[in-house]
PDB file of N, CA and C in Angstrom:
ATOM      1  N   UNK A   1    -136.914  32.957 -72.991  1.00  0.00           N
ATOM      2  CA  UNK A   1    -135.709  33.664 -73.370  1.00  0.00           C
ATOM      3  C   UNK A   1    -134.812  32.777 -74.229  1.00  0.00           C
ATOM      4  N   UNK A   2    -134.291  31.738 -73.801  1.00  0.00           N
ATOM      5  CA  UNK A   2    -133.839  30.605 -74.403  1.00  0.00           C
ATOM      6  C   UNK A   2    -134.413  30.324 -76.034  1.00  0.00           C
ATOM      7  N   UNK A   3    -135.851  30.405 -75.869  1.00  0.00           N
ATOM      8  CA  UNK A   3    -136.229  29.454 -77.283  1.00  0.00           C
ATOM      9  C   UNK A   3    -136.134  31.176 -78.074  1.00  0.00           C
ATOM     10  N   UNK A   4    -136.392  32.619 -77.516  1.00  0.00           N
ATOM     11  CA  UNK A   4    -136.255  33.786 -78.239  1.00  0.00           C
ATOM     12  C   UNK A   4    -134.557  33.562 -78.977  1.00  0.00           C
ATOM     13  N   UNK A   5    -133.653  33.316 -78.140  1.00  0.00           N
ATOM     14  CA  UNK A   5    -132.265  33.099 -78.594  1.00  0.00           C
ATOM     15  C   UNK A   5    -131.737  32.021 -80.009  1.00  0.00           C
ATOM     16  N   UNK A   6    -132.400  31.049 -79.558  1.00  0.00           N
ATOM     17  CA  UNK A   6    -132.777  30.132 -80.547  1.00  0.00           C
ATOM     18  C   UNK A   6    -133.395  30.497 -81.902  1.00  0.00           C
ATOM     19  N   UNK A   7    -134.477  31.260 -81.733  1.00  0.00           N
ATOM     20  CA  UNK A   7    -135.453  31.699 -83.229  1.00  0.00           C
ATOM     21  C   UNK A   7    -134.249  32.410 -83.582  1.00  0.00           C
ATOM     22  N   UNK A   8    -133.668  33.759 -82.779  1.00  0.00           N
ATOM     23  CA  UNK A   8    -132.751  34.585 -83.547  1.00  0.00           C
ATOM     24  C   UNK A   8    -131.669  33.826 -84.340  1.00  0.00           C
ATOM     25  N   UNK A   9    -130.900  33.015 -83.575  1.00  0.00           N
ATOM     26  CA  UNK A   9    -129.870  32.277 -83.913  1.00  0.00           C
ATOM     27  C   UNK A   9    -130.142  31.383 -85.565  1.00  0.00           C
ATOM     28  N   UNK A  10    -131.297  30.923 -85.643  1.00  0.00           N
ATOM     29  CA  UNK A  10    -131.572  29.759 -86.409  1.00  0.00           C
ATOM     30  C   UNK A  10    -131.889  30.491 -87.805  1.00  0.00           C
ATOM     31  N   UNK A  11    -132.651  32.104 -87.057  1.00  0.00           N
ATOM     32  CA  UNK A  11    -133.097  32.953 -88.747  1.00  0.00           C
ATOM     33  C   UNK A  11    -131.476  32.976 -89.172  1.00  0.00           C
ATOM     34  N   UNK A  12    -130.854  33.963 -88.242  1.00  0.00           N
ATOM     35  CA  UNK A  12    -129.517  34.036 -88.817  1.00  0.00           C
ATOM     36  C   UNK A  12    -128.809  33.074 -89.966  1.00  0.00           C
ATOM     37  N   UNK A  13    -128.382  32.003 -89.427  1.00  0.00           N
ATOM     38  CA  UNK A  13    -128.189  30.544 -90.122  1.00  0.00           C
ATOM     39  C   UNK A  13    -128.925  30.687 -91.398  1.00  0.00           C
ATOM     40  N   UNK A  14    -129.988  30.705 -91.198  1.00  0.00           N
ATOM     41  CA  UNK A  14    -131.000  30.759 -92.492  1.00  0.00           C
ATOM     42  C   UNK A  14    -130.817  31.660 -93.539  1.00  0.00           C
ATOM     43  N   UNK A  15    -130.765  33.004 -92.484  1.00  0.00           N
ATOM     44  CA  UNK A  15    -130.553  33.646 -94.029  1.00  0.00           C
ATOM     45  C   UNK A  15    -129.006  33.743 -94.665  1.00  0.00           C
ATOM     46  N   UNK A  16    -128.184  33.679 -93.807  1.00  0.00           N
ATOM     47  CA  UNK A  16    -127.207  33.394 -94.169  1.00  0.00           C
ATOM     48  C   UNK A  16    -126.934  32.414 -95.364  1.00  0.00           C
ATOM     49  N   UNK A  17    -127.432  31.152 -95.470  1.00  0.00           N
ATOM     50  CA  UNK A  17    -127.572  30.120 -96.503  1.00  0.00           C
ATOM     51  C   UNK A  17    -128.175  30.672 -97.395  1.00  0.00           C
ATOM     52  N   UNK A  18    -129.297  31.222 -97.340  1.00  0.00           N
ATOM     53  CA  UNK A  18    -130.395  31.727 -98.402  1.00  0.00           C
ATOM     54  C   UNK A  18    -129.151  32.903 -99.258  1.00  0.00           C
ATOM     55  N   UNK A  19    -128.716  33.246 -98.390  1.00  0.00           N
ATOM     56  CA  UNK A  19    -127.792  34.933 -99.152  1.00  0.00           C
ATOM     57  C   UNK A  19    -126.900  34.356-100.053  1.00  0.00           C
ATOM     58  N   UNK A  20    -125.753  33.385 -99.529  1.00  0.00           N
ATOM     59  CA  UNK A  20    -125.371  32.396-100.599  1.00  0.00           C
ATOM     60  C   UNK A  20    -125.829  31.628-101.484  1.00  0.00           C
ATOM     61  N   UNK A  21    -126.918  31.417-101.567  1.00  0.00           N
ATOM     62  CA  UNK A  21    -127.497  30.385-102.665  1.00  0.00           C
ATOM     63  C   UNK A  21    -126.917  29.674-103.573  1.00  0.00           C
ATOM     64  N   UNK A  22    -126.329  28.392-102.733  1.00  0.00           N
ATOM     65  CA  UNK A  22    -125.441  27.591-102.735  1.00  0.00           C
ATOM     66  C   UNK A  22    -126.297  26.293-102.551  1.00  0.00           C
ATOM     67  N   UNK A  23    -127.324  26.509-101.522  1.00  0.00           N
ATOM     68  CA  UNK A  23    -128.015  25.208-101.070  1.00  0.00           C
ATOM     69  C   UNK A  23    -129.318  25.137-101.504  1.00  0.00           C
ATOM     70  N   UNK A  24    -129.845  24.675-101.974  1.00  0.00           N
ATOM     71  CA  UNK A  24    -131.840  24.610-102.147  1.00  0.00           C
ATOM     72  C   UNK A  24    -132.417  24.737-100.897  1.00  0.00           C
ATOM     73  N   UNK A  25    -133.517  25.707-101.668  1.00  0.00           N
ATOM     74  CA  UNK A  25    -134.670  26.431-100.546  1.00  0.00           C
ATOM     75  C   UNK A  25    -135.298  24.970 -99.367  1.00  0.00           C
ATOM     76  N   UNK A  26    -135.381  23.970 -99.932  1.00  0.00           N
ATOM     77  CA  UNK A  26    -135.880  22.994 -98.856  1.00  0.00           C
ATOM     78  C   UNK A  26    -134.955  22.277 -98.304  1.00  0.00           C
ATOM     79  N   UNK A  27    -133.402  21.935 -98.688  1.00  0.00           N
ATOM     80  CA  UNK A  27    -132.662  21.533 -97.875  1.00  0.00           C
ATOM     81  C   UNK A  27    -131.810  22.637 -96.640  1.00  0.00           C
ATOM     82  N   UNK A  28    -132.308  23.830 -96.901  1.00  0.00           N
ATOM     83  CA  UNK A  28    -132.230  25.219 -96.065  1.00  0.00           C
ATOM     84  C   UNK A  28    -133.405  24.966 -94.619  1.00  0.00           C
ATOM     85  N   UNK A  29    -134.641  24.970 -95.224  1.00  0.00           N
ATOM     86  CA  UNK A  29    -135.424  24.334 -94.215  1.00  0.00           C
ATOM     87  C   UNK A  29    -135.322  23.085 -93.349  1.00  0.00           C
ATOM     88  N   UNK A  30    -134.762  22.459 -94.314  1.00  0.00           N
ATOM     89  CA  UNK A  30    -134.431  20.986 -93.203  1.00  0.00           C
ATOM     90  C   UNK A  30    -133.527  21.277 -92.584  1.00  0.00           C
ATOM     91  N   UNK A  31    -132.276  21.732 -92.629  1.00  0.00           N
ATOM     92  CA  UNK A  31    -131.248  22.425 -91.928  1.00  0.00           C
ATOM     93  C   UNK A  31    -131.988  23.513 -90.499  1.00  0.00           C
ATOM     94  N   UNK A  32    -132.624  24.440 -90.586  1.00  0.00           N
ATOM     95  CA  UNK A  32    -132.621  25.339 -90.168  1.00  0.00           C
ATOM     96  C   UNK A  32    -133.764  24.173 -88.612  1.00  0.00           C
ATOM     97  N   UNK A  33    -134.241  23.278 -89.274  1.00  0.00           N
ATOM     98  CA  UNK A  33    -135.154  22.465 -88.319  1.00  0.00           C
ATOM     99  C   UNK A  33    -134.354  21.780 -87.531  1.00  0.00           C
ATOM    100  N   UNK A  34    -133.126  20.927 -87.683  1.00  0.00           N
ATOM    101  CA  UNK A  34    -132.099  20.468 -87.118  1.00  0.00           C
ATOM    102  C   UNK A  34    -131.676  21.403 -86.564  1.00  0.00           C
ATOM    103  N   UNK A  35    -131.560  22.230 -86.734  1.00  0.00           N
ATOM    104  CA  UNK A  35    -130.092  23.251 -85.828  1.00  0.00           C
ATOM    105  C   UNK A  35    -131.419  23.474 -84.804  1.00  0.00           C
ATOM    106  N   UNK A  36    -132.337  23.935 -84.805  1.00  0.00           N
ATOM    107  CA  UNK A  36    -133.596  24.421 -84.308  1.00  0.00           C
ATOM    108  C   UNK A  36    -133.711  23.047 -83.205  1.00  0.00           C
ATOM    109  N   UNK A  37    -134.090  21.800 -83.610  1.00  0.00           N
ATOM    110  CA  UNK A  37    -134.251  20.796 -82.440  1.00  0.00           C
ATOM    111  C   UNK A  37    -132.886  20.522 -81.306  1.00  0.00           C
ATOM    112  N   UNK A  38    -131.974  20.854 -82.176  1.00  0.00           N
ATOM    113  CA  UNK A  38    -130.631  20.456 -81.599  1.00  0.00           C
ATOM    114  C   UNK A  38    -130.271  21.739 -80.125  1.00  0.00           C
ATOM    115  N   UNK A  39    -130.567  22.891 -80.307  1.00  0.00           N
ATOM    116  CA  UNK A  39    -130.161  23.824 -79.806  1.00  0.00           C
ATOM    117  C   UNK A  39    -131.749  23.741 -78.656  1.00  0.00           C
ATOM    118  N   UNK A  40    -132.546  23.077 -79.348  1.00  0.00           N
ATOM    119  CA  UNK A  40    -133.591  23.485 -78.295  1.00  0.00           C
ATOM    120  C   UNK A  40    -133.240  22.291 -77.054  1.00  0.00           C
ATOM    121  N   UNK A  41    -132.964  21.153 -77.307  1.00  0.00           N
ATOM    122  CA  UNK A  41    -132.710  20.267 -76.787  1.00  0.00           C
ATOM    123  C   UNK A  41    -131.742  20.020 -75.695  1.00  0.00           C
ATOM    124  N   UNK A  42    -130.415  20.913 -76.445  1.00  0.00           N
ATOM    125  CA  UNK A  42    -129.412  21.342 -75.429  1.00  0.00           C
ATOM    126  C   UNK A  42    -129.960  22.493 -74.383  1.00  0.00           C
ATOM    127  N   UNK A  43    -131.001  23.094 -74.886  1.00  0.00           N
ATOM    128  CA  UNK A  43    -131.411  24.069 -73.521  1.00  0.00           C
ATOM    129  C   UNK A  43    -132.211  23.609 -72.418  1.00  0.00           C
ATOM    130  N   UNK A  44    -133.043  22.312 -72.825  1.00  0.00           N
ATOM    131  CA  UNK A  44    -133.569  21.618 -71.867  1.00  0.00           C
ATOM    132  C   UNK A  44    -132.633  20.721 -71.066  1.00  0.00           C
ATOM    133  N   UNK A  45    -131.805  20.457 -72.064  1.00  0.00           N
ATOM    134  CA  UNK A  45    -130.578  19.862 -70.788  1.00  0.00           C
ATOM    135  C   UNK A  45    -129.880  20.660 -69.709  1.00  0.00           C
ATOM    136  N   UNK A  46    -129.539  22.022 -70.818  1.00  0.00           N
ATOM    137  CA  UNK A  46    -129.200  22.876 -69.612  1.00  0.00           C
ATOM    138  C   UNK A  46    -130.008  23.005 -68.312  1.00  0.00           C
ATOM    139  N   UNK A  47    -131.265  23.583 -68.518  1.00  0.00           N
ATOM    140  CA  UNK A  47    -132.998  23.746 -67.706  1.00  0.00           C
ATOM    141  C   UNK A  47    -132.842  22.715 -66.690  1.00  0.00           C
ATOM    142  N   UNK A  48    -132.480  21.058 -66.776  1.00  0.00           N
ATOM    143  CA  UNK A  48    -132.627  20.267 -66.030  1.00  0.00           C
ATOM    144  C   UNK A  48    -131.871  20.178 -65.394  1.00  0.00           C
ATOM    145  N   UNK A  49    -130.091  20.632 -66.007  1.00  0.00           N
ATOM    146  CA  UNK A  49    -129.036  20.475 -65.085  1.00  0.00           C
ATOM    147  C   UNK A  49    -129.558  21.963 -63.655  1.00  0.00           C
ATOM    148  N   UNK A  50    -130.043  23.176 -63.950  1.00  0.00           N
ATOM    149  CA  UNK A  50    -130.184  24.468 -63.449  1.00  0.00           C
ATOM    150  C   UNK A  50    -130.768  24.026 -62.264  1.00  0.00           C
ATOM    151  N   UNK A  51    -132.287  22.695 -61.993  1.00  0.00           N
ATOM    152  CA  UNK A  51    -132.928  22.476 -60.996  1.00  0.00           C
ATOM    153  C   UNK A  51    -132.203  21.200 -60.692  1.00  0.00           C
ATOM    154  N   UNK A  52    -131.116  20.567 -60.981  1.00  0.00           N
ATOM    155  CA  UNK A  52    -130.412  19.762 -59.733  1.00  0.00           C
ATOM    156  C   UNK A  52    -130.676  18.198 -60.712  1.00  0.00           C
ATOM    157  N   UNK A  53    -131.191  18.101 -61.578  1.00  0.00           N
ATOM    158  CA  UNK A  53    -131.469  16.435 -62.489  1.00  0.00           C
ATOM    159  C   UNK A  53    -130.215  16.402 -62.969  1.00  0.00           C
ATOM    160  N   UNK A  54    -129.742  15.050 -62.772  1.00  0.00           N
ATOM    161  CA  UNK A  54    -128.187  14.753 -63.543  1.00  0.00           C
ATOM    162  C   UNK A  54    -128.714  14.466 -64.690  1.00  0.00           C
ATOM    163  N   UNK A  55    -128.491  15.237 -65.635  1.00  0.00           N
ATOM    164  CA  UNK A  55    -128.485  14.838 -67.487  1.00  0.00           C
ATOM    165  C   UNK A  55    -127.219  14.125 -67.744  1.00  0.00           C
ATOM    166  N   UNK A  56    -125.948  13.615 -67.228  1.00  0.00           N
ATOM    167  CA  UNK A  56    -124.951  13.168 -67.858  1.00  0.00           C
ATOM    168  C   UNK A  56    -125.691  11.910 -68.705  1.00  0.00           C
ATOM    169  N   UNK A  57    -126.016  11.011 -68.189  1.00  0.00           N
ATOM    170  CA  UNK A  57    -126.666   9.618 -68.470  1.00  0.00           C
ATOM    171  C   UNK A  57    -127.552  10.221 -69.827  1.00  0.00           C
ATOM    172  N   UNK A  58    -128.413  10.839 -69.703  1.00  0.00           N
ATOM    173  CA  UNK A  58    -128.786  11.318 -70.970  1.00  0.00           C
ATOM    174  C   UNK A  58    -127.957  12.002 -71.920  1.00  0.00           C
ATOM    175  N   UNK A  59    -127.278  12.921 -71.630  1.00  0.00           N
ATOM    176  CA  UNK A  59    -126.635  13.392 -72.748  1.00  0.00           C
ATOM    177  C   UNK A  59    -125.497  12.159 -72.815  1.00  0.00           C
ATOM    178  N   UNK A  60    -124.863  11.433 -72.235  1.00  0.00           N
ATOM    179  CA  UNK A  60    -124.720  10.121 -73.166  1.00  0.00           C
ATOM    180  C   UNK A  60    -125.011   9.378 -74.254  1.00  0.00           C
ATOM    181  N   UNK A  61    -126.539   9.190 -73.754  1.00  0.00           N
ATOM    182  CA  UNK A  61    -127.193   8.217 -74.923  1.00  0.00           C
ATOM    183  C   UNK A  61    -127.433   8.880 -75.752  1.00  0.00           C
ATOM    184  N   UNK A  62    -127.506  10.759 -76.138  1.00  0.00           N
ATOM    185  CA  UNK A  62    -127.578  11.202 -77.516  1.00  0.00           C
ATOM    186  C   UNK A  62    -126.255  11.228 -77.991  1.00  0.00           C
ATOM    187  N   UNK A  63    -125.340  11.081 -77.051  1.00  0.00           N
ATOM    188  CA  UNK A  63    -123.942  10.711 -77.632  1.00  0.00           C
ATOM    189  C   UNK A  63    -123.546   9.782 -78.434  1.00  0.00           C
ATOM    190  N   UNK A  64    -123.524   8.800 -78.111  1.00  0.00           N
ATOM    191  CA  UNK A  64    -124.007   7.271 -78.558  1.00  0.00           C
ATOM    192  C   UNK A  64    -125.151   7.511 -79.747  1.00  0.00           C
ATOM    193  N   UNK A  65    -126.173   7.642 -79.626  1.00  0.00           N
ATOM    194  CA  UNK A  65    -127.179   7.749 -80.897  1.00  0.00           C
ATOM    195  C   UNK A  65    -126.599   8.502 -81.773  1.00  0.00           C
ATOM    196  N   UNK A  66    -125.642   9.885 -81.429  1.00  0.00           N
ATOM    197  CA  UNK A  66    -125.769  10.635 -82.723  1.00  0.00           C
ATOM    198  C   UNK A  66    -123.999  10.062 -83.357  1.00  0.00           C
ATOM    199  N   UNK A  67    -123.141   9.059 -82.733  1.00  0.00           N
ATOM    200  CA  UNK A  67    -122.359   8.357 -83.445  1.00  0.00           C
ATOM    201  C   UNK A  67    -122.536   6.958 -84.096  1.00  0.00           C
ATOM    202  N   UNK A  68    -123.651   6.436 -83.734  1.00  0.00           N
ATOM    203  CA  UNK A  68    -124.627   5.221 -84.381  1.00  0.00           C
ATOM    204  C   UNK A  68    -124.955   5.680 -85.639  1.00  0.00           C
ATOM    205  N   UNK A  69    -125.696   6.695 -86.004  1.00  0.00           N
ATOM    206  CA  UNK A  69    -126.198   7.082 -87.079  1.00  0.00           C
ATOM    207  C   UNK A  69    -125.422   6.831 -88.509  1.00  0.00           C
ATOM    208  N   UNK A  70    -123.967   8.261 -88.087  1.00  0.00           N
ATOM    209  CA  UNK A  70    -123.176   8.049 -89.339  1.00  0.00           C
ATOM    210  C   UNK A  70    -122.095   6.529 -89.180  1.00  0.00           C
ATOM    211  N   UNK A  71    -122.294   5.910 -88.504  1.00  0.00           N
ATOM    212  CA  UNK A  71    -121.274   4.438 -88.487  1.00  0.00           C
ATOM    213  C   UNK A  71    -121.816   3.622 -88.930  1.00  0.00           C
ATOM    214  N   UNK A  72    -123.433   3.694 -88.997  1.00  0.00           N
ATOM    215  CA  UNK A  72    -123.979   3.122 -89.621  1.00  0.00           C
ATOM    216  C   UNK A  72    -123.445   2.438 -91.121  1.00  0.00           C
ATOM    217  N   UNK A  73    -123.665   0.760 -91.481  1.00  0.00           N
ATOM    218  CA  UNK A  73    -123.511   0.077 -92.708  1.00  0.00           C
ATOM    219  C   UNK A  73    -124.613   0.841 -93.567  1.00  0.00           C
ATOM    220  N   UNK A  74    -123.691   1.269 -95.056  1.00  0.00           N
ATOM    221  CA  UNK A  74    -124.912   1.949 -95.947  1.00  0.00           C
ATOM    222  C   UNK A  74    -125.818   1.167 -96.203  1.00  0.00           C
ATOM    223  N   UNK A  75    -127.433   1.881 -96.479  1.00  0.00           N
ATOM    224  CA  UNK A  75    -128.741   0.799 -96.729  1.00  0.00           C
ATOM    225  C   UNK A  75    -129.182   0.279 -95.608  1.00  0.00           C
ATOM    226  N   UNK A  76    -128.502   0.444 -94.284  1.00  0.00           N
ATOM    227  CA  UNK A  76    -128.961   0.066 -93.085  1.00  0.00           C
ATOM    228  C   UNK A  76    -130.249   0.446 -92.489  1.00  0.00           C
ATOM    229  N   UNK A  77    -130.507   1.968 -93.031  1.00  0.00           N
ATOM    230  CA  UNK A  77    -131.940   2.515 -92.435  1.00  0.00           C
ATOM    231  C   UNK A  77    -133.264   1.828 -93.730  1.00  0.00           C
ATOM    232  N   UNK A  78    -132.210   2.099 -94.840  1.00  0.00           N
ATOM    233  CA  UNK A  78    -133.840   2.391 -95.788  1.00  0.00           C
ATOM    234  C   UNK A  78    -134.192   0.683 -95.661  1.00  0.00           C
ATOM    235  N   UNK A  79    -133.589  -0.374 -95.515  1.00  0.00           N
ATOM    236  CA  UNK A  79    -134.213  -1.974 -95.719  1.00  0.00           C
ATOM    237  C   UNK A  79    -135.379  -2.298 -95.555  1.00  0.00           C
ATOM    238  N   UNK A  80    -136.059  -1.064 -94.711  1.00  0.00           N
ATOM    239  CA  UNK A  80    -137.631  -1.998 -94.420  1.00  0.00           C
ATOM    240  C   UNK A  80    -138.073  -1.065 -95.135  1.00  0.00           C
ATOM    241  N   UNK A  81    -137.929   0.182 -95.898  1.00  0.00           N
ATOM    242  CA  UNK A  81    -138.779   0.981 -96.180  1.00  0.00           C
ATOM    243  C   UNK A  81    -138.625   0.477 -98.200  1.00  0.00           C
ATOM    244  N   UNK A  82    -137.819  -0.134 -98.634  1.00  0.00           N
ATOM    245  CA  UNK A  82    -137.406  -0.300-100.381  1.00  0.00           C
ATOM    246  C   UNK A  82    -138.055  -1.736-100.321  1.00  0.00           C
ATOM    247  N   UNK A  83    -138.294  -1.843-101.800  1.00  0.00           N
ATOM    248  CA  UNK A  83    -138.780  -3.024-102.086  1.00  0.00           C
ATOM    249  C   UNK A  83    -137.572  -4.148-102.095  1.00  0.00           C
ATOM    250  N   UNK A  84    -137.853  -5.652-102.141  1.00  0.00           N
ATOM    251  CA  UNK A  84    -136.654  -6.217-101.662  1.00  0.00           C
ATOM    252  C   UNK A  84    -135.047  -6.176-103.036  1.00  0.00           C
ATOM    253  N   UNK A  85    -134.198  -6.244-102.494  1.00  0.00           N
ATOM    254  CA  UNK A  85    -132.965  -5.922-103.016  1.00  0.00           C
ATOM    255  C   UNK A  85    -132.936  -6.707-104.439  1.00  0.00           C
ATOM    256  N   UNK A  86    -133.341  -8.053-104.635  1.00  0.00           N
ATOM    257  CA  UNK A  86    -133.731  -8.551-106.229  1.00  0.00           C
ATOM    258  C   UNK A  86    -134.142  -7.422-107.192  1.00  0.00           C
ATOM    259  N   UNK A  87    -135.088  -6.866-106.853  1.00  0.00           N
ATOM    260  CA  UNK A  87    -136.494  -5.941-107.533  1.00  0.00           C
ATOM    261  C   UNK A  87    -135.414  -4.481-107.670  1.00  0.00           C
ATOM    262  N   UNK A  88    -134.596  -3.993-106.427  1.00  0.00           N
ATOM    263  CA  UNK A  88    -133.960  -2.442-106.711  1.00  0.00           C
ATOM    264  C   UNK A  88    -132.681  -2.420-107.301  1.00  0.00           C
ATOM    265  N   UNK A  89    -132.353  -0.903-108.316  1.00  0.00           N
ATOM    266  CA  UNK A  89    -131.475  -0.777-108.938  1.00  0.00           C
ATOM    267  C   UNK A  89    -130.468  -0.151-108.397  1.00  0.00           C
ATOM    268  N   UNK A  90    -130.902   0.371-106.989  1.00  0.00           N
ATOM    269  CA  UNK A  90    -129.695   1.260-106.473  1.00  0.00           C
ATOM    270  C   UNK A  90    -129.955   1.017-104.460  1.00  0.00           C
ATOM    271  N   UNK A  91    -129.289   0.647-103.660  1.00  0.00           N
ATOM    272  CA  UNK A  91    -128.916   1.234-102.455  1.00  0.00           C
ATOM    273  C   UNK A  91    -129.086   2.599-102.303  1.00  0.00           C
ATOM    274  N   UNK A  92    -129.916   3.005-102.092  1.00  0.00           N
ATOM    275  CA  UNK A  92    -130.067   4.541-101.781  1.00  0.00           C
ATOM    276  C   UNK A  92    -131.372   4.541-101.488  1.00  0.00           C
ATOM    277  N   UNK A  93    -131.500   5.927-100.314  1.00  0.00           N
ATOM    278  CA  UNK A  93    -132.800   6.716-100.333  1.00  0.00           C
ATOM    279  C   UNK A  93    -133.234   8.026-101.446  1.00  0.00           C
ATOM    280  N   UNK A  94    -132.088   7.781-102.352  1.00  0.00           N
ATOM    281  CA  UNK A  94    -132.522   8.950-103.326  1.00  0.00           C
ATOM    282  C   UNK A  94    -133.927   8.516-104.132  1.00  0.00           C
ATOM    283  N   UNK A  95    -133.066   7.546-104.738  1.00  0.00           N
ATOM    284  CA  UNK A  95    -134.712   7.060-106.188  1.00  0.00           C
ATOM    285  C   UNK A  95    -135.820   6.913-105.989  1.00  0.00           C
ATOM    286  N   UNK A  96    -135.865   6.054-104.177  1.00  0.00           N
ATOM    287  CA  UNK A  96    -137.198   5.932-103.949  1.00  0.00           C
ATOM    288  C   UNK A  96    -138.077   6.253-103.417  1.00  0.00           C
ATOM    289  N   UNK A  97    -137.344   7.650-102.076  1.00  0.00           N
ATOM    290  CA  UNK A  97    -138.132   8.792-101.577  1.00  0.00           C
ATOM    291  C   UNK A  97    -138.723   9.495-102.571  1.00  0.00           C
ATOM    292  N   UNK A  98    -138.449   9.365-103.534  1.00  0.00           N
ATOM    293  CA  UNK A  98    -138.862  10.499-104.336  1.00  0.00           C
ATOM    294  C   UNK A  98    -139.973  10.589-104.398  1.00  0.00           C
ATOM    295  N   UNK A  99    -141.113   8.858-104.818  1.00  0.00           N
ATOM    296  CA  UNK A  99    -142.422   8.993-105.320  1.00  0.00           C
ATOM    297  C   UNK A  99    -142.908   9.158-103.917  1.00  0.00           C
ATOM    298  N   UNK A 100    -144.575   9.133-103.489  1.00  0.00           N
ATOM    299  CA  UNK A 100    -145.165   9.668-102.380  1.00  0.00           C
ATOM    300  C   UNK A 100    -146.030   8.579-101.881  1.00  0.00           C
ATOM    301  N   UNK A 101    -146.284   7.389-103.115  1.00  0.00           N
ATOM    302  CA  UNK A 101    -147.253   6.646-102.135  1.00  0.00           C
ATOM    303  C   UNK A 101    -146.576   4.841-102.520  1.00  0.00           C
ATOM    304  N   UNK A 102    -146.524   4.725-101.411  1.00  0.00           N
ATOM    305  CA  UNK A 102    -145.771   3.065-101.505  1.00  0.00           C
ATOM    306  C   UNK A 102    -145.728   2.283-102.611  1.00  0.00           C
ATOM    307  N   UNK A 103    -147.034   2.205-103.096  1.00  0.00           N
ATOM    308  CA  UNK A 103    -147.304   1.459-104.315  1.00  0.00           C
ATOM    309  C   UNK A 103    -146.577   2.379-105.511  1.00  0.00           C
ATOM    310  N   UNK A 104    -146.463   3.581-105.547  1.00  0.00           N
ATOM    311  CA  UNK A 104    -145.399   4.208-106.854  1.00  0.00           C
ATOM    312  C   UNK A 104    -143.700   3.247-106.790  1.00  0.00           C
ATOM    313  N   UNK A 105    -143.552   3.533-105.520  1.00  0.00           N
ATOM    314  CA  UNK A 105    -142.026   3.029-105.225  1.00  0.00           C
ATOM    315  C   UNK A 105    -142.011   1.599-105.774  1.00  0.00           C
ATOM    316  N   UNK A 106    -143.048   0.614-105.346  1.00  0.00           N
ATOM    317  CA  UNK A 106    -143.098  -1.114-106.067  1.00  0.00           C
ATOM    318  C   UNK A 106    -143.644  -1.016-107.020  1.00  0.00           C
ATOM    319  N   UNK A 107    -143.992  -0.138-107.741  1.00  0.00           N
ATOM    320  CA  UNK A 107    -144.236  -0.062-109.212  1.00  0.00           C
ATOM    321  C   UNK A 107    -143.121  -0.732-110.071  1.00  0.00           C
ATOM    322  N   UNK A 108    -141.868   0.069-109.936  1.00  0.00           N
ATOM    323  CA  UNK A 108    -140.869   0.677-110.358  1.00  0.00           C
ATOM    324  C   UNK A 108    -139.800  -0.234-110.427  1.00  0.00           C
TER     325      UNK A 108
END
């Protein structure tokens, strides 16, 4: 019932974005996957609180994780994934997600 509530909820969202077409068709999908893990996640917390498991301690630490993320120093995630900082022209995951196989990215 829960994850039925969820699909409804998440098309909604979806098409909603899609009707505006404001956002690109694949950053719509990545969206609609987040709201989708996020909502499913909170229902298993609910589920566990229903049979008697204290989730506080857990829903803590996604507390904590999901204010780590954006406090994050920029360039903090991509460092192991870019070639070293001599060699790149920009701090970002834009330029160099782009290509698909490691050796394109140290091409470059």
């Amino acid at each position: 019932m829960g994850r039925w509530l969820i699909g409804m909820a998440v098309g909604l969202i979806g098409r909603g974005m899609e009707r505006g077409k404001k956002i690109d068709v694949t950053r719509i999908q990545y969206l609609k996957s987040i709201i989708s893990v996020g909502l499913t996640l909170i229902l298993v917390l609910a589920i566990l609180d229903i049979f008697g498991i204290k989730t506080t301690s857990f829903a803590a630490l996604l507390a904590g994780a999901g204010l780590a993320w954006p406090l994050a120093p920029p360039g903090a995630a991509c460092s192991a994934t870019l070639p070293p900082a001599s060699s790149r022209r920009c701090c970002g995951p834009t330029k160099w997600a782009i290509s698909s196989t490691p050796a394109a990215r140290w091409a470059r």
